[in-house]
N, C-alpha and C. Protein backbone atom coordinates (compact mmCIF):
# COMPACT_ATOMS: atom_id res chain seq x y z
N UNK A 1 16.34 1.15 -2.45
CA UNK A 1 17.16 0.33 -1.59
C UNK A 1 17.58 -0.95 -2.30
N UNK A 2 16.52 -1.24 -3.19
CA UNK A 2 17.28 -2.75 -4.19
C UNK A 2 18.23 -2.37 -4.90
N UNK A 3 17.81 -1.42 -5.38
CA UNK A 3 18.79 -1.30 -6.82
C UNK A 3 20.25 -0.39 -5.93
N UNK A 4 20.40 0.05 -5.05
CA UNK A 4 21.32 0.39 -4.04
C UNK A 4 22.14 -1.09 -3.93
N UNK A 5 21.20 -2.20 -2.90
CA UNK A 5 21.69 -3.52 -2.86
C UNK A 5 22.43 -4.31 -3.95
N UNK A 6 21.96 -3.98 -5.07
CA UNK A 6 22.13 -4.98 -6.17
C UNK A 6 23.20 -4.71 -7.29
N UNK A 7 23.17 -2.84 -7.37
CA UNK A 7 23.90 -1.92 -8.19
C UNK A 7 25.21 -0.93 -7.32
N UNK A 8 25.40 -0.53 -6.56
CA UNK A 8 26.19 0.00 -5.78
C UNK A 8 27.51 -1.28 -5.38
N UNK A 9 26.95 -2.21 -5.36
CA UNK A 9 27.99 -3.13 -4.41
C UNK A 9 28.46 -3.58 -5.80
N UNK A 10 28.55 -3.08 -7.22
CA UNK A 10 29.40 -4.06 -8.34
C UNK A 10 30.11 -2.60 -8.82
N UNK A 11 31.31 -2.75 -10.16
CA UNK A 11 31.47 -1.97 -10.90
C UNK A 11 30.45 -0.94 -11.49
N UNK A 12 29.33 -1.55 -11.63
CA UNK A 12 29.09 -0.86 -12.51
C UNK A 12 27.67 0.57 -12.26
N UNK A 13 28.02 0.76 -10.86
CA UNK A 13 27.33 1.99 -9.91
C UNK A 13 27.77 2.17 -9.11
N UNK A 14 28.41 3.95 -8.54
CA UNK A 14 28.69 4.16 -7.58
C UNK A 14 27.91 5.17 -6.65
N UNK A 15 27.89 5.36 -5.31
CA UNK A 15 26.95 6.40 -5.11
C UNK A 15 28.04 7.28 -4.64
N UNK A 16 28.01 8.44 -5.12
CA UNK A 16 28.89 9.79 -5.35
C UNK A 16 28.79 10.54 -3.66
N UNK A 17 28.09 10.68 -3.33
CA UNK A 17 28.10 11.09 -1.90
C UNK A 17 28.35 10.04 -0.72
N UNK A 18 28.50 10.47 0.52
CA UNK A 18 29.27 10.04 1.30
C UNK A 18 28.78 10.43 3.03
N UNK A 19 27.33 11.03 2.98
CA UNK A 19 27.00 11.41 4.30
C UNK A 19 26.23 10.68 4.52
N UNK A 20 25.78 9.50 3.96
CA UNK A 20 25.20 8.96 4.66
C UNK A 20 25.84 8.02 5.42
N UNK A 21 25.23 7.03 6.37
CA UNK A 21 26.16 6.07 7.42
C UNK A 21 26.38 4.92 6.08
N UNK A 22 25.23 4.40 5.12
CA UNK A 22 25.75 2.91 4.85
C UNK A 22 26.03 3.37 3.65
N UNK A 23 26.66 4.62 2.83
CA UNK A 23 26.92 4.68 1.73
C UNK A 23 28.35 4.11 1.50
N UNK A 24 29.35 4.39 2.25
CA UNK A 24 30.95 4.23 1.88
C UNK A 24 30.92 2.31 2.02
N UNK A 25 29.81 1.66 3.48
CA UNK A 25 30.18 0.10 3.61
C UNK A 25 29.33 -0.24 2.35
N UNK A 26 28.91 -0.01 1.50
CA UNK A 26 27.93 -0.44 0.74
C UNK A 26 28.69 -0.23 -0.92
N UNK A 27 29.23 1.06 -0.97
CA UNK A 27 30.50 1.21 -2.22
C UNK A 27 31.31 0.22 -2.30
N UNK A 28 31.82 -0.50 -0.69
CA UNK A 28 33.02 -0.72 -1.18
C UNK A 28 32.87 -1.89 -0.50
N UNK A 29 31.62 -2.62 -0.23
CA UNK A 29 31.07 -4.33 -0.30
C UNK A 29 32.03 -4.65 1.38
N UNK A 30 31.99 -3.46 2.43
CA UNK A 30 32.22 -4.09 3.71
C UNK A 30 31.40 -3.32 4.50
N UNK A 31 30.06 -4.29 4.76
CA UNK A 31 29.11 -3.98 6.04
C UNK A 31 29.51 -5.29 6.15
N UNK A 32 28.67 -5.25 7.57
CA UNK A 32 28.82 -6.45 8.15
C UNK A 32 27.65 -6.63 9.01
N UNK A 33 27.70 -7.38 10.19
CA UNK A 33 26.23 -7.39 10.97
C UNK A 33 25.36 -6.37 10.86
N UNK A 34 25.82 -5.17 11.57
CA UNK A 34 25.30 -3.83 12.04
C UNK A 34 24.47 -3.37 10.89
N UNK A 35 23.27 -2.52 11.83
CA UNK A 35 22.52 -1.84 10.88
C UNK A 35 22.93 -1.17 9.61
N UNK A 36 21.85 -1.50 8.73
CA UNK A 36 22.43 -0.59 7.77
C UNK A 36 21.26 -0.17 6.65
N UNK A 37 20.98 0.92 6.56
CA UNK A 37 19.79 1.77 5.76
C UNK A 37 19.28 1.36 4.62
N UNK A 38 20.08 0.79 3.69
CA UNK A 38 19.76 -0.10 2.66
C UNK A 38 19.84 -1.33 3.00
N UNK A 39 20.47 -1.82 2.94
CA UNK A 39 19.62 -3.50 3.77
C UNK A 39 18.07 -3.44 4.47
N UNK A 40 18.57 -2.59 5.51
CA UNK A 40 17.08 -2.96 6.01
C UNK A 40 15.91 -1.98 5.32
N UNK A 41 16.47 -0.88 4.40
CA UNK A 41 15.08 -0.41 3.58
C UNK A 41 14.32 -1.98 2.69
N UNK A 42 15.32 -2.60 1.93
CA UNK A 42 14.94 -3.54 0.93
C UNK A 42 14.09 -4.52 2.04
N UNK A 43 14.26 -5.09 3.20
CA UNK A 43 13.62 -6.34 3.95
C UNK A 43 12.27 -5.58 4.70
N UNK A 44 12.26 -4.50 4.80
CA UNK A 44 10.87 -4.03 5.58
C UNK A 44 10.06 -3.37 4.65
N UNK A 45 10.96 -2.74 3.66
CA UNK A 45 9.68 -2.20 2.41
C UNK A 45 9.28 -3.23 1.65
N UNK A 46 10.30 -4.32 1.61
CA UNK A 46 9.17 -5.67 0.69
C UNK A 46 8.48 -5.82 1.62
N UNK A 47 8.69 -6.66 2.91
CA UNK A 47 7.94 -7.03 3.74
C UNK A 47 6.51 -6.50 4.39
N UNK A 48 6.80 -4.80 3.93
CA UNK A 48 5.58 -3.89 4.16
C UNK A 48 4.60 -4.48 2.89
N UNK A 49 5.46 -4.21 2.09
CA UNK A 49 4.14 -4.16 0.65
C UNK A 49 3.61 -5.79 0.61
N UNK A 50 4.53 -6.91 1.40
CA UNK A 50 3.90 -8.76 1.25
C UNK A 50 2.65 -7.86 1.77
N UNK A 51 3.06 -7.61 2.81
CA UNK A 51 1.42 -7.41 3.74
C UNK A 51 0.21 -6.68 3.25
N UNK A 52 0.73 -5.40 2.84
CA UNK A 52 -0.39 -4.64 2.08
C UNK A 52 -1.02 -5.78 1.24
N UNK A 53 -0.29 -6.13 0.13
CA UNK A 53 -0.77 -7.34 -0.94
C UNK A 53 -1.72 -8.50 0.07
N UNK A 54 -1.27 -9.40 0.99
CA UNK A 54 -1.89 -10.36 2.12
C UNK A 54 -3.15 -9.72 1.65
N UNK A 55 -3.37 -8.52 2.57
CA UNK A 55 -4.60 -7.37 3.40
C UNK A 55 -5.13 -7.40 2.11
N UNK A 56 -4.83 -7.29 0.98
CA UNK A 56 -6.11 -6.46 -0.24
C UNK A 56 -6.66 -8.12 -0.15
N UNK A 57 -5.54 -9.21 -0.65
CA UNK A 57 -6.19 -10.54 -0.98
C UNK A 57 -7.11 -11.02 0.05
N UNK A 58 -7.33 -10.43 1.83
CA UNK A 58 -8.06 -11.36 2.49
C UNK A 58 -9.15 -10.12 1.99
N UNK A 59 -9.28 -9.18 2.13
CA UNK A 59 -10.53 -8.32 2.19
C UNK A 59 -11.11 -8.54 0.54
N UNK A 60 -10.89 -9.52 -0.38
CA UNK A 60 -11.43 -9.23 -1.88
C UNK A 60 -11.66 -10.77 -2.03
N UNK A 61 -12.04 -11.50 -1.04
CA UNK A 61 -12.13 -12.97 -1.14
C UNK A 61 -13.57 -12.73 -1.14
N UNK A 62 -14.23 -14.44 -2.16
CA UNK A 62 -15.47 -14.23 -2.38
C UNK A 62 -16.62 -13.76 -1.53
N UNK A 63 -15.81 -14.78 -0.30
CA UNK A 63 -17.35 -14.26 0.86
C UNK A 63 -17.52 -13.01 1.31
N UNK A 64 -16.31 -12.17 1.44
CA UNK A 64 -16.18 -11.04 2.00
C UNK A 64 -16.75 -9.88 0.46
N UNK A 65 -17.04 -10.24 -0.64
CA UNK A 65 -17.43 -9.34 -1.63
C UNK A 65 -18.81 -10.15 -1.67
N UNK A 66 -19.43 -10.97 -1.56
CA UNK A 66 -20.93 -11.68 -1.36
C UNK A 66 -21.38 -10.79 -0.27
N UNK A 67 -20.62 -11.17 0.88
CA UNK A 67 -21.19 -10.11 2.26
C UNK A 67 -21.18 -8.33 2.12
N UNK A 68 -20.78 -7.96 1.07
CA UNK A 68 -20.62 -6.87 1.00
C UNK A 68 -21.72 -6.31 -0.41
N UNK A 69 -21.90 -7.04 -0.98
CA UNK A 69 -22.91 -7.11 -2.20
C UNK A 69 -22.23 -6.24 -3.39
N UNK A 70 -21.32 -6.96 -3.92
CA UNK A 70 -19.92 -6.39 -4.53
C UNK A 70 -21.02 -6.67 -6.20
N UNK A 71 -21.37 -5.73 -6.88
CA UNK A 71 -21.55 -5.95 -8.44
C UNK A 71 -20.86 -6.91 -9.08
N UNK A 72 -21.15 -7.60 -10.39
CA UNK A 72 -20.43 -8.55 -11.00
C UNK A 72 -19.69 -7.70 -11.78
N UNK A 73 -20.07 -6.37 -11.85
CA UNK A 73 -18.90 -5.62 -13.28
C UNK A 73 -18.08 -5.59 -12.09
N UNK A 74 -18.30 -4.95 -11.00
CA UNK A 74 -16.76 -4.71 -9.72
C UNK A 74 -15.81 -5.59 -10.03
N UNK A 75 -16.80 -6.74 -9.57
CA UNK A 75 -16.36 -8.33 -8.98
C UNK A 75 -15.10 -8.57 -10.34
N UNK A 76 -15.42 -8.49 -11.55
CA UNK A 76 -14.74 -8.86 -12.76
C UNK A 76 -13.24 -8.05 -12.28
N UNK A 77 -12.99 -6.93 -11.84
CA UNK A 77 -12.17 -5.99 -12.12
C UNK A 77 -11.34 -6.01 -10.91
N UNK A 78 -11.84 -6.71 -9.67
CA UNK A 78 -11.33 -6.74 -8.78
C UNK A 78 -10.48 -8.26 -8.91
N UNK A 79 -11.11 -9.02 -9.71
CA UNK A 79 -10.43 -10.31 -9.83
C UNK A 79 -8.78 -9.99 -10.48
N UNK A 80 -9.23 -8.76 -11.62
CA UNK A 80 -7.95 -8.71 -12.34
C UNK A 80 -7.03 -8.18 -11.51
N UNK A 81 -7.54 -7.23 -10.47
CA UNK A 81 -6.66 -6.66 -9.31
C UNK A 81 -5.92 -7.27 -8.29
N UNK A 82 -6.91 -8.73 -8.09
CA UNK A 82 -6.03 -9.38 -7.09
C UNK A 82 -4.92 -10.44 -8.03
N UNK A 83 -4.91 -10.72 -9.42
CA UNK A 83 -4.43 -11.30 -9.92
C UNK A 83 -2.72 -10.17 -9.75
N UNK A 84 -3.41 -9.14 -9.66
CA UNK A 84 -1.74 -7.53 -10.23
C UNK A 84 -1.02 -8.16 -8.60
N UNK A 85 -2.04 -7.88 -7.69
CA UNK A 85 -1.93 -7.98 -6.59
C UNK A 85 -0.90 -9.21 -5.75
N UNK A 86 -1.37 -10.22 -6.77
CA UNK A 86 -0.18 -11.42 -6.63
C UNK A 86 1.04 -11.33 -7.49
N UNK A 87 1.06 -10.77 -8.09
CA UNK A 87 1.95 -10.41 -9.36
C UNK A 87 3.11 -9.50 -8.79
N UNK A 88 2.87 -8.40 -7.41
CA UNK A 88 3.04 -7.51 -6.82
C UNK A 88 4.14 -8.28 -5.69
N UNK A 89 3.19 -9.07 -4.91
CA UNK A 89 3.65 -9.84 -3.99
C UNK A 89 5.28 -10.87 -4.23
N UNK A 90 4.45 -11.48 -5.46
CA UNK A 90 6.05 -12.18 -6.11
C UNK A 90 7.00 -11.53 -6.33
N UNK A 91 6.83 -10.64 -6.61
CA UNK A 91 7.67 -9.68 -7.35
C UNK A 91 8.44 -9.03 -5.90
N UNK A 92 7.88 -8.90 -4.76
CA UNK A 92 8.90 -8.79 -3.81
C UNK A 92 9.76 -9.91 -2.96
N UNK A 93 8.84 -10.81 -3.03
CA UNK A 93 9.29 -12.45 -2.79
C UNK A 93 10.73 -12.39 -3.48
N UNK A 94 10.46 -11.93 -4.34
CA UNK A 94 12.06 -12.51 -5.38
C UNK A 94 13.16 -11.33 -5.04
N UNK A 95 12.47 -10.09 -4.74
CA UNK A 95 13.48 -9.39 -4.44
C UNK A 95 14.22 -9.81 -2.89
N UNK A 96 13.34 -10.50 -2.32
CA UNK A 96 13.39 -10.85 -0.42
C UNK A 96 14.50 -11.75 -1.07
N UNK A 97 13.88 -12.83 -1.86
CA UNK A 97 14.88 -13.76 -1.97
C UNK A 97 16.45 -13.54 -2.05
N UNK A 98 16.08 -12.76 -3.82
CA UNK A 98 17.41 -12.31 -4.36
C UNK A 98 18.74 -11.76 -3.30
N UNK A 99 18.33 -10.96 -2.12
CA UNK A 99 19.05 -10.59 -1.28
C UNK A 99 19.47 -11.29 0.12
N UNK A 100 18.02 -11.99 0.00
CA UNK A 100 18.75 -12.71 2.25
C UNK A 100 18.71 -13.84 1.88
N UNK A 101 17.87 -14.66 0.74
CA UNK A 101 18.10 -16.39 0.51
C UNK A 101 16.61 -16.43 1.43
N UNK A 102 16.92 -17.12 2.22
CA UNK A 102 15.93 -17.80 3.53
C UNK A 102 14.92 -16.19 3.86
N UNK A 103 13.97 -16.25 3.80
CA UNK A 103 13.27 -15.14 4.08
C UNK A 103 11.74 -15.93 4.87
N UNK A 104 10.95 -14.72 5.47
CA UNK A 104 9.61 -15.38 6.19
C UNK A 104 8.57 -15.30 4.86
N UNK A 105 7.77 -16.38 4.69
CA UNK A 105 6.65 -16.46 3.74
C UNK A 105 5.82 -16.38 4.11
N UNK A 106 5.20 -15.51 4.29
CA UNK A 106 3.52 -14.92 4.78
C UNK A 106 2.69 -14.69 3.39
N UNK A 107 1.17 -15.62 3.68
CA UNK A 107 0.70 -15.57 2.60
C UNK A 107 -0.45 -14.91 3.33
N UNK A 108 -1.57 -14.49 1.91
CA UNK A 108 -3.11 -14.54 3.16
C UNK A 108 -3.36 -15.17 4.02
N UNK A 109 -3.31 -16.19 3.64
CA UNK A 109 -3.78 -17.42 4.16
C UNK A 109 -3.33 -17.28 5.55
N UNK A 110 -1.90 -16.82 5.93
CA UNK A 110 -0.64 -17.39 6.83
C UNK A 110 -1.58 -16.85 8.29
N UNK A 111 -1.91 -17.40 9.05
CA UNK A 111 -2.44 -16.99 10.67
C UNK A 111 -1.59 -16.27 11.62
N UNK A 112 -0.08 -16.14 11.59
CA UNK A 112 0.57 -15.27 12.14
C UNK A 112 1.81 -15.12 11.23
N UNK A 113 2.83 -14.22 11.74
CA UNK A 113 3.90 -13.55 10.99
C UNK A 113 5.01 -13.71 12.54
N UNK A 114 5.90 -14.11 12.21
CA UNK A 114 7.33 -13.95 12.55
C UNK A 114 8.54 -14.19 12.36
N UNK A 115 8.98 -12.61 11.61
CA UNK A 115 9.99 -12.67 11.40
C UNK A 115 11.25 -13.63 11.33
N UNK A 116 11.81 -14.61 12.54
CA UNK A 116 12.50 -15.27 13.32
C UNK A 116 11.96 -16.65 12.59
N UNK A 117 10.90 -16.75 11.87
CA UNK A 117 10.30 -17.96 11.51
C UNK A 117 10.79 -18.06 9.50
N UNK A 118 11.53 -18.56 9.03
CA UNK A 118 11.93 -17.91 7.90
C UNK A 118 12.01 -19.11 6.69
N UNK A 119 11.88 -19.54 6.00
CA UNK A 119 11.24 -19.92 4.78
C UNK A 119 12.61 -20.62 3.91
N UNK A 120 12.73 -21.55 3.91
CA UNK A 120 14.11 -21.74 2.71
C UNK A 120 14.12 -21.09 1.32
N UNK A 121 15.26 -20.47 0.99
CA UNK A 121 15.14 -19.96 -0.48
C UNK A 121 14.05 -20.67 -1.45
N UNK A 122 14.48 -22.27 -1.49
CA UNK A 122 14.14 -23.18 -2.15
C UNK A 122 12.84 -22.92 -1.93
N UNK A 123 12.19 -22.77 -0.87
CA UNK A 123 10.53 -22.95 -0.65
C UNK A 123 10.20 -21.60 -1.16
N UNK A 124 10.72 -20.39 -0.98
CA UNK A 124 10.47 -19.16 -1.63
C UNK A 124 10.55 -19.31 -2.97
N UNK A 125 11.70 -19.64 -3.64
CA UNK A 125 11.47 -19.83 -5.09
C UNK A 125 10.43 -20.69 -5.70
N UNK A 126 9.88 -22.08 -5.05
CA UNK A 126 8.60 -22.23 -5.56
C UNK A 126 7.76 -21.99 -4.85
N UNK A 127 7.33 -21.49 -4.48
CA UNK A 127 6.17 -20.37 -3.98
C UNK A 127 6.35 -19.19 -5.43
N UNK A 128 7.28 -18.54 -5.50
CA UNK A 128 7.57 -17.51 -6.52
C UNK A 128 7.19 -18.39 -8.34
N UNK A 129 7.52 -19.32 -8.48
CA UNK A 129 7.17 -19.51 -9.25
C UNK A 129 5.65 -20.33 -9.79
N UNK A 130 5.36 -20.99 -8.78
CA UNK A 130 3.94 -21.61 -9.00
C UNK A 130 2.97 -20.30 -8.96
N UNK A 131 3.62 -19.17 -8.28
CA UNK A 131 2.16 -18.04 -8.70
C UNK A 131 2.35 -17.76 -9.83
N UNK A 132 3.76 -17.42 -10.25
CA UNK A 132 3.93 -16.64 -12.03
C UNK A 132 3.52 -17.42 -12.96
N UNK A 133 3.11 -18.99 -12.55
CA UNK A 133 3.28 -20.18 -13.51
C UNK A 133 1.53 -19.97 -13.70
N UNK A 134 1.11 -19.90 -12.74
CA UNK A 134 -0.38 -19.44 -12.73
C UNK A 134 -0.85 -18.21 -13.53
N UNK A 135 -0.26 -17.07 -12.61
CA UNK A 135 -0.21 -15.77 -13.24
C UNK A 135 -0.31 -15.34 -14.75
N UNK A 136 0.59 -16.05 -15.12
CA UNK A 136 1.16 -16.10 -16.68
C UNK A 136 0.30 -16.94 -17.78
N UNK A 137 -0.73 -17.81 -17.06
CA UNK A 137 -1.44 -18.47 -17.78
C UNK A 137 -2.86 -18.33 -18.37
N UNK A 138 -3.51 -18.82 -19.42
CA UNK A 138 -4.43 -17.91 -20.34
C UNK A 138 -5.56 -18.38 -19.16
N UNK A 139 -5.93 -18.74 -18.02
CA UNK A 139 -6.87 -18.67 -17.27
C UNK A 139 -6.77 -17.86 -16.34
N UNK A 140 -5.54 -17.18 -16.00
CA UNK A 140 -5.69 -16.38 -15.35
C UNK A 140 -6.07 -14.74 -15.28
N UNK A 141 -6.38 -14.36 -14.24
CA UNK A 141 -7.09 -12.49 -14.74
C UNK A 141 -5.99 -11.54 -14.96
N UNK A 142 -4.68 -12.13 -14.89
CA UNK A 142 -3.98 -10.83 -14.86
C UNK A 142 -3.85 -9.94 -16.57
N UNK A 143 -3.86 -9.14 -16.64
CA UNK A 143 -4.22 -8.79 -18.12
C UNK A 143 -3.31 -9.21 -19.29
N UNK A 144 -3.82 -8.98 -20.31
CA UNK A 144 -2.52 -9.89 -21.38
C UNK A 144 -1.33 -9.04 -21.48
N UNK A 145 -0.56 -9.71 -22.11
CA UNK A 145 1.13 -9.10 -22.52
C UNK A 145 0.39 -7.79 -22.81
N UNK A 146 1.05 -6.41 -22.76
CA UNK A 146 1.28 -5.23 -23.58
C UNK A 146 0.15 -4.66 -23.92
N UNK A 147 -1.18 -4.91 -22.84
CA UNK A 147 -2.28 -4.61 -22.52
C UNK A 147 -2.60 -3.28 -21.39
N UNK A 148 -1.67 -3.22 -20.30
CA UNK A 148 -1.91 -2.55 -19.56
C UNK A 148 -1.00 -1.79 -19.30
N UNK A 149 -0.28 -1.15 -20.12
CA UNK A 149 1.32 -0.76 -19.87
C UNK A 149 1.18 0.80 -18.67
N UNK A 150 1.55 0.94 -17.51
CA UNK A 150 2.55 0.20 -16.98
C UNK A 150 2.04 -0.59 -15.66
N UNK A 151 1.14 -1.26 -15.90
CA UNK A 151 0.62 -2.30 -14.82
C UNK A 151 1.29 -3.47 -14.84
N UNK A 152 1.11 -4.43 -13.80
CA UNK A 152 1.37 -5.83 -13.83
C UNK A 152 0.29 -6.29 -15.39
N UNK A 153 0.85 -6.83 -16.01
CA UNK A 153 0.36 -8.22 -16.99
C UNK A 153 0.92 -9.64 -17.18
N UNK A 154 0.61 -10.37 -18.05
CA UNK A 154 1.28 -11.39 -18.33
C UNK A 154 2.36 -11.70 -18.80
N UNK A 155 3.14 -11.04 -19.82
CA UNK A 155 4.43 -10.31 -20.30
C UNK A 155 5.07 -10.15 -18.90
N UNK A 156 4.52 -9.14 -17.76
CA UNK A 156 5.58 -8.78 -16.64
C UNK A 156 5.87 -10.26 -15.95
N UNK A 157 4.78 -10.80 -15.65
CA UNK A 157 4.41 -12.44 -14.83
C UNK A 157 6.18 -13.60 -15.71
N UNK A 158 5.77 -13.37 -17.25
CA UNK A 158 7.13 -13.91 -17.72
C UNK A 158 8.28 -13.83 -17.59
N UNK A 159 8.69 -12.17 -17.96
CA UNK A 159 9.76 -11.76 -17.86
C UNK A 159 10.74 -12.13 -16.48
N UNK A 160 9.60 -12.03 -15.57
CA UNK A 160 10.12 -12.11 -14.25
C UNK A 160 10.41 -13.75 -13.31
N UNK A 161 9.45 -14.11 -14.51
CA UNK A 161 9.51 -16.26 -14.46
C UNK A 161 10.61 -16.77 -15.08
N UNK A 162 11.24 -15.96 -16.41
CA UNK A 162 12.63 -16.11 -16.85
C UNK A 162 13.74 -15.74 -16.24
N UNK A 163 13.59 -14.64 -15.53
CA UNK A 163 15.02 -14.31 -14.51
C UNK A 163 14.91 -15.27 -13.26
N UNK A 164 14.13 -15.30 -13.17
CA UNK A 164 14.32 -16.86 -11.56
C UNK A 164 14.53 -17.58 -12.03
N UNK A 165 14.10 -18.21 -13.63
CA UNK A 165 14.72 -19.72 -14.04
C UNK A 165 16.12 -19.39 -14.23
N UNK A 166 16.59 -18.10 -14.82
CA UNK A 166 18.02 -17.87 -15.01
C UNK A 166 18.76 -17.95 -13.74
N UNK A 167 18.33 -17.56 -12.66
CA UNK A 167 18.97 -18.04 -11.48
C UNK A 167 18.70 -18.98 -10.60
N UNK A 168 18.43 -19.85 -11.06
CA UNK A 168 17.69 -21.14 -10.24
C UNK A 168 18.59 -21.58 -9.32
N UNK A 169 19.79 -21.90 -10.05
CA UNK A 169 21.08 -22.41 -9.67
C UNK A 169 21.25 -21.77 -8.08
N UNK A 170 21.26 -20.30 -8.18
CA UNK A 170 21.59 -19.70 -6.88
C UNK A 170 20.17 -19.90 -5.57
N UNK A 171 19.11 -19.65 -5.88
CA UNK A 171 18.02 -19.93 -5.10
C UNK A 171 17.82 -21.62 -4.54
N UNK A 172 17.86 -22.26 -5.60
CA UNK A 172 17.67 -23.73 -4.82
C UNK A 172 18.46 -24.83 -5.77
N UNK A 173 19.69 -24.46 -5.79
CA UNK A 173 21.28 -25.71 -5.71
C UNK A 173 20.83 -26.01 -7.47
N UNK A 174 19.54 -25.76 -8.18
CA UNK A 174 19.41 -26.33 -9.39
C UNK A 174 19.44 -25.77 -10.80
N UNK A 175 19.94 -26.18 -11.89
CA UNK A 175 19.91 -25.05 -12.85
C UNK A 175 18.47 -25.54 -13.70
N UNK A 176 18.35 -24.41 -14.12
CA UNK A 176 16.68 -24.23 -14.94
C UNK A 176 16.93 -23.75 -16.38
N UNK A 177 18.00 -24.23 -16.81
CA UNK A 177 18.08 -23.91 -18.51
C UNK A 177 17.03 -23.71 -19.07
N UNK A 178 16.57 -24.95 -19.18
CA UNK A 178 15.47 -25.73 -20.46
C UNK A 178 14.25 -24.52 -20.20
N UNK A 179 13.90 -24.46 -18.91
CA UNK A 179 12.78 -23.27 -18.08
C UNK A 179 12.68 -22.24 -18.59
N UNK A 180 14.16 -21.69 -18.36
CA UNK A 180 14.34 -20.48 -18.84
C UNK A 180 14.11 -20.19 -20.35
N UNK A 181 14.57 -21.14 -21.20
CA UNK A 181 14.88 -20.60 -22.70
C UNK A 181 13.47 -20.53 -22.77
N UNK A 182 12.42 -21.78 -22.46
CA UNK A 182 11.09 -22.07 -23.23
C UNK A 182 10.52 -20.63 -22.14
N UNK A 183 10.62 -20.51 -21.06
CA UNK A 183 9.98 -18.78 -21.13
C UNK A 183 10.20 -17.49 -21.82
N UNK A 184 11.54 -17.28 -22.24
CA UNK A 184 12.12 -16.18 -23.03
C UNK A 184 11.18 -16.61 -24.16
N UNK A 185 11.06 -17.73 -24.66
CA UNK A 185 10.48 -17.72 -26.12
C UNK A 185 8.96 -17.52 -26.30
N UNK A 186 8.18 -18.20 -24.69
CA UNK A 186 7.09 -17.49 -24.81
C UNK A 186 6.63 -16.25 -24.82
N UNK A 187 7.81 -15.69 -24.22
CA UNK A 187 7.83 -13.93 -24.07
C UNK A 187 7.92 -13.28 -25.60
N UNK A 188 8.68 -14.40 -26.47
CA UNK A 188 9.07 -13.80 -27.91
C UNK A 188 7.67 -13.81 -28.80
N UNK A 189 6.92 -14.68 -28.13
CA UNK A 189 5.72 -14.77 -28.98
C UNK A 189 4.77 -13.91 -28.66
N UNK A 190 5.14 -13.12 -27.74
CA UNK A 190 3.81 -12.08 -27.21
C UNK A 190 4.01 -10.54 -27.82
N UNK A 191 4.59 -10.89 -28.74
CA UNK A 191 5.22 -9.60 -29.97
C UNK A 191 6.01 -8.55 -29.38
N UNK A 192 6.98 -8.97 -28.15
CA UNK A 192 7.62 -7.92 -27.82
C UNK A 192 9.01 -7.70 -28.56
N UNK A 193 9.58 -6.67 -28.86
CA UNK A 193 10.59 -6.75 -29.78
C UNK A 193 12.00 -5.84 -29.26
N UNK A 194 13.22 -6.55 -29.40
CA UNK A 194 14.45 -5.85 -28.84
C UNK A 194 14.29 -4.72 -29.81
C-alpha cells in the first residue's frame, strides 16, 4: 500500500489492471475524500504494527522481565529486540508521516489512543528522529551496520535518519542539509559501498 501511495501516483509506476475500486483514482492522482484501499491499507497497517511494536515494548520492560525471572543471556537479546523493535516503529512513523503529515503518536508509554487526536508532522519528525539519533548510536543495542542482514541495524537506523534529513523541508518548514550530508557520510564509513 506504500509503495502503491508513493510509486503509482508519479511517472514512474503504473498499475496495469483496473478492477480494483482505487486503482484508476490512484493512476491518475484523482481520489479525493472517499474511501480508498490504499490509503487506508498504508494508515491502519502502520498503525497496526505502532501497536504491535507499543505491546512488545510494554511487555519487555525491566520490571515485567524481573517479575517474570527473564535470564541475563534472554535479557541481553531481548534488549537488542526492543532496540529492532523501535527501529520498526520509526520506520512506520515516517511512513505515517511521509503520507498524511499530522498523524496520532502513540508510544508505550501513551495511556490511550485516538485516532481524532493527531500529532504535528513537526512533532512526528522529532519523535522519528531522536529514536534513530539514539538507535544509531554506539550505546545503543540495535546491532552494528551489516551485522544482521536482513534485520533492523545501525546502517538501517542511518540510512533512514538521512532520508528524513533529506526531507526535512517537507515535514517541519526546515531544511536539514548539513544533517543530512554528515549522516550519508557516517553511513560511508560503515564500509557500505555503491
Amino acid at each position: 500500500a506504500f509503495f502503491v501511495c508513493q510509486e503509482s501516483t508519479t511517472d514512474a509506476c503504473k498499475i496495469a489492471w483496473g478492477n480494483d475500486s482505487w486503482v484508476r483514482v490512484m493512476n491518475t492522482n484523482t481520489w479525493g475524500d472517499e474511501y480508498n484501499d490504499a490509503v487506508f491499507g498504508v494508515f491502519f497497517r502502520t498503525m497496526q504494527s505502532i501497536a504491535s511494536c507499543n505491546e512488545f515494548l510494554r511487555q519487555t520492560t525491566n520490571d515485567k522481565l524481573d517479575a517474570r525471572s527473564v535470564q541475563s543471556d534472554v535479557r541481553a537479546k531481548i534488549q537488542e529486540y526492543r532496540a529492532e523493535v523501535r527501529m520498526i516503529r520509526a520506520l512506520c512513523y515516517w511512513m505515517l508521516m511521509d503520507i498524511f503529515g499530522d498523524v496520532p503518536l502513540v508510544t508505550a508509554d501513551s495511556k490511550e489512543f485516538d485516532l481524532n487526536n493527531r500529532a504535528s508532522a513537526a512533532d512526528v519528525y522529532q519523535f522519528i528522529v531522536d529514536e534513530l539519533e539514539l538507535l544509531s548510536s554506539d550505546s545503543s543495542a540495535l546491532p552494528a551496520a551489516r551485522s544482521s542482514y536482513p534485520r533492523m541495524d545501525k546502517g538501517s537506523a542511518l540510512g533512514l535518519l538521512a532520508r528524513i534529513y533529506l526531507n526535512a523541508e517537507t515535514y517541519k518548514g526546515e531544511t536539514e542539509w548539513l544533517k543530512a550530508k554528515q549522516t550519508c557520510e557516517r553511513i560511508f564509513g560503515l564500509g557500505y559501498e555503491l
